[in-house]
Protein backbone atom coordinates (compact mmCIF):
# COMPACT_ATOMS: atom_id res chain seq x y z
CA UNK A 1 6.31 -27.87 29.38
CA UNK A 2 6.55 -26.05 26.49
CA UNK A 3 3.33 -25.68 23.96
CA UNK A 4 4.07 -25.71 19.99
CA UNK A 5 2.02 -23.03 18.09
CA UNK A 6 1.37 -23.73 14.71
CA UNK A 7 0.82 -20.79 12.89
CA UNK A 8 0.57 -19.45 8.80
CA UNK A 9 1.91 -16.14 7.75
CA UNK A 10 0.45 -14.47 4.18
CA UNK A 11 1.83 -11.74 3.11
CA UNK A 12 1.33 -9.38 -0.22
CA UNK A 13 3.89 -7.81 -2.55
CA UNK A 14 4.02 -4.26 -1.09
CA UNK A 15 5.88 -1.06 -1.79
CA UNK A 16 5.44 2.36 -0.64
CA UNK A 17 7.72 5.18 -1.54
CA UNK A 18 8.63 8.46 -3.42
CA UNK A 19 9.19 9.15 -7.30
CA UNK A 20 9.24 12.10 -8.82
CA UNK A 21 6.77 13.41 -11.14
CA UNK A 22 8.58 11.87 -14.35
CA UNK A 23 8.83 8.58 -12.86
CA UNK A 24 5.16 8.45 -11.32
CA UNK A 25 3.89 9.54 -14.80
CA UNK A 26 5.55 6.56 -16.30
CA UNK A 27 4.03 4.38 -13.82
CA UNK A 28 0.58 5.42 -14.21
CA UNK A 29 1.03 4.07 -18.05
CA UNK A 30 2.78 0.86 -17.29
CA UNK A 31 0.69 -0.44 -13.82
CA UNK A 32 -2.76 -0.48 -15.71
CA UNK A 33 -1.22 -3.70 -17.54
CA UNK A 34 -0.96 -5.77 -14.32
CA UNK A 35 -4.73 -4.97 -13.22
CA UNK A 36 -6.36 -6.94 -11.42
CA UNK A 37 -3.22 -7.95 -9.69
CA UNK A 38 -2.10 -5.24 -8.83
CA UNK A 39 -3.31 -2.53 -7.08
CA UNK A 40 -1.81 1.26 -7.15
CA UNK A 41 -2.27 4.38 -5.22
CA UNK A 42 -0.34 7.58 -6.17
CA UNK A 43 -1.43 11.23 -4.51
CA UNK A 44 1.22 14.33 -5.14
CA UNK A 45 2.06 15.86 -1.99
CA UNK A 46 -0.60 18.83 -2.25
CA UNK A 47 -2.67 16.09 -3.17
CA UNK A 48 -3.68 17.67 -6.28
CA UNK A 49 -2.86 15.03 -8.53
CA UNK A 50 -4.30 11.83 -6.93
CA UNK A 51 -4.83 8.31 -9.03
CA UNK A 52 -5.97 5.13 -7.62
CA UNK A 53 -7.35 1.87 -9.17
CA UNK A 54 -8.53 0.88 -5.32
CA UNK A 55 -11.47 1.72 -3.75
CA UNK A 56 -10.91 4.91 -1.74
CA UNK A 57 -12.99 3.79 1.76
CA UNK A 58 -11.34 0.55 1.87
CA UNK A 59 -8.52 -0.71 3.30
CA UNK A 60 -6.60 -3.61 1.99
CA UNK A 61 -5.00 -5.77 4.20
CA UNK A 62 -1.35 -6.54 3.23
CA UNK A 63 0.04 -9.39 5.92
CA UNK A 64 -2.16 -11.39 8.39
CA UNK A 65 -1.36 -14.50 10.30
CA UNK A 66 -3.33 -17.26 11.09
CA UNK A 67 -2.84 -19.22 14.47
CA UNK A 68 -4.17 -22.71 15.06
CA UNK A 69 -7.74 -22.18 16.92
CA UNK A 70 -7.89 -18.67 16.35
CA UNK A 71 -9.02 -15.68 14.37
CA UNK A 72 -6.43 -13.99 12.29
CA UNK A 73 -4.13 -11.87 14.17
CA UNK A 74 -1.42 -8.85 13.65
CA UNK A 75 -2.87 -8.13 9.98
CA UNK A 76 -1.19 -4.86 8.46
CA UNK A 77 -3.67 -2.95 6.41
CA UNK A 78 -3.17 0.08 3.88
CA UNK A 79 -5.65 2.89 4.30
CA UNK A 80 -6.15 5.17 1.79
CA UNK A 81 -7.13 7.63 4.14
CA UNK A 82 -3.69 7.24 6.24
CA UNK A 83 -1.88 7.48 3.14
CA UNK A 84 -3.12 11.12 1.55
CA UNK A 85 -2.00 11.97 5.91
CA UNK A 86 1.68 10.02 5.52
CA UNK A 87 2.57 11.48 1.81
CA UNK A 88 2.14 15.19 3.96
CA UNK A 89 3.92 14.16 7.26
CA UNK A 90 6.48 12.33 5.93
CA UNK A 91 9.89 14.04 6.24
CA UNK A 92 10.67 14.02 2.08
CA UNK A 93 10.90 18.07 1.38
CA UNK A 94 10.78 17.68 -2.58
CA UNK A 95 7.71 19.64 -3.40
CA UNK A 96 7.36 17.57 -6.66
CA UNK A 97 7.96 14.35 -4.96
CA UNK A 98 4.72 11.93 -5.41
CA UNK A 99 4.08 8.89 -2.96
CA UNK A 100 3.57 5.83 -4.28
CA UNK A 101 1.47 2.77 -2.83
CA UNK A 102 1.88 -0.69 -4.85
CA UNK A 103 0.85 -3.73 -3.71
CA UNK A 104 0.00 -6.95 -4.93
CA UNK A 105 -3.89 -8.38 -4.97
């Protein structure tokens, strides 16, 4: 006998990716207009240039799902702190290149 699972998925807007400098620089003057909603995290790849309007220690969960009778499940957070590791591990070789975190509150 099979069992039916009722379950809810939630999920944020999300994007993560690389711009160059021009392009980040354009986005640190246009995301500020979407705040609250929107939260942004942008570090340069030396991580000398690094803007945020999130709070640095916190991560922010992007997806979670909710199954009947239980807690939530499979959530995918965003660390900050596993983002300033990815934008240097990542396989992009552009030394200008800044990573860029958006996502949806």
């Amino acid at each position: 006998m099979k069992h039916l699972v009722l379950v809810t998925f939630y999920s944020k807007a999300y994007l993560e990716f690389f711009a160059n400098k021009r392009y980040a620089e354009a986005l640190k003057q246009v995301l500020p207009k979407y705040e609250p909603r929107v939260m942004y995290h942008m570090i340069s790849k030396c991580g000398k240039e690094d803007h945020t309007n999130a709070d640095r220690n916190v991560p922010n969960g992007v997806t979670w799902g909710i199954f009947q009778g239980k807690e939530v499940v499979q959530p995918t957070v965003v660390d900050p702190i596993s983002f300033q590791v990815w934008k240097v591990s990542c396989k992009d070789t552009r030394p200008l290149s800044v990573a860029v975190r958006i996502n949806s509150c």
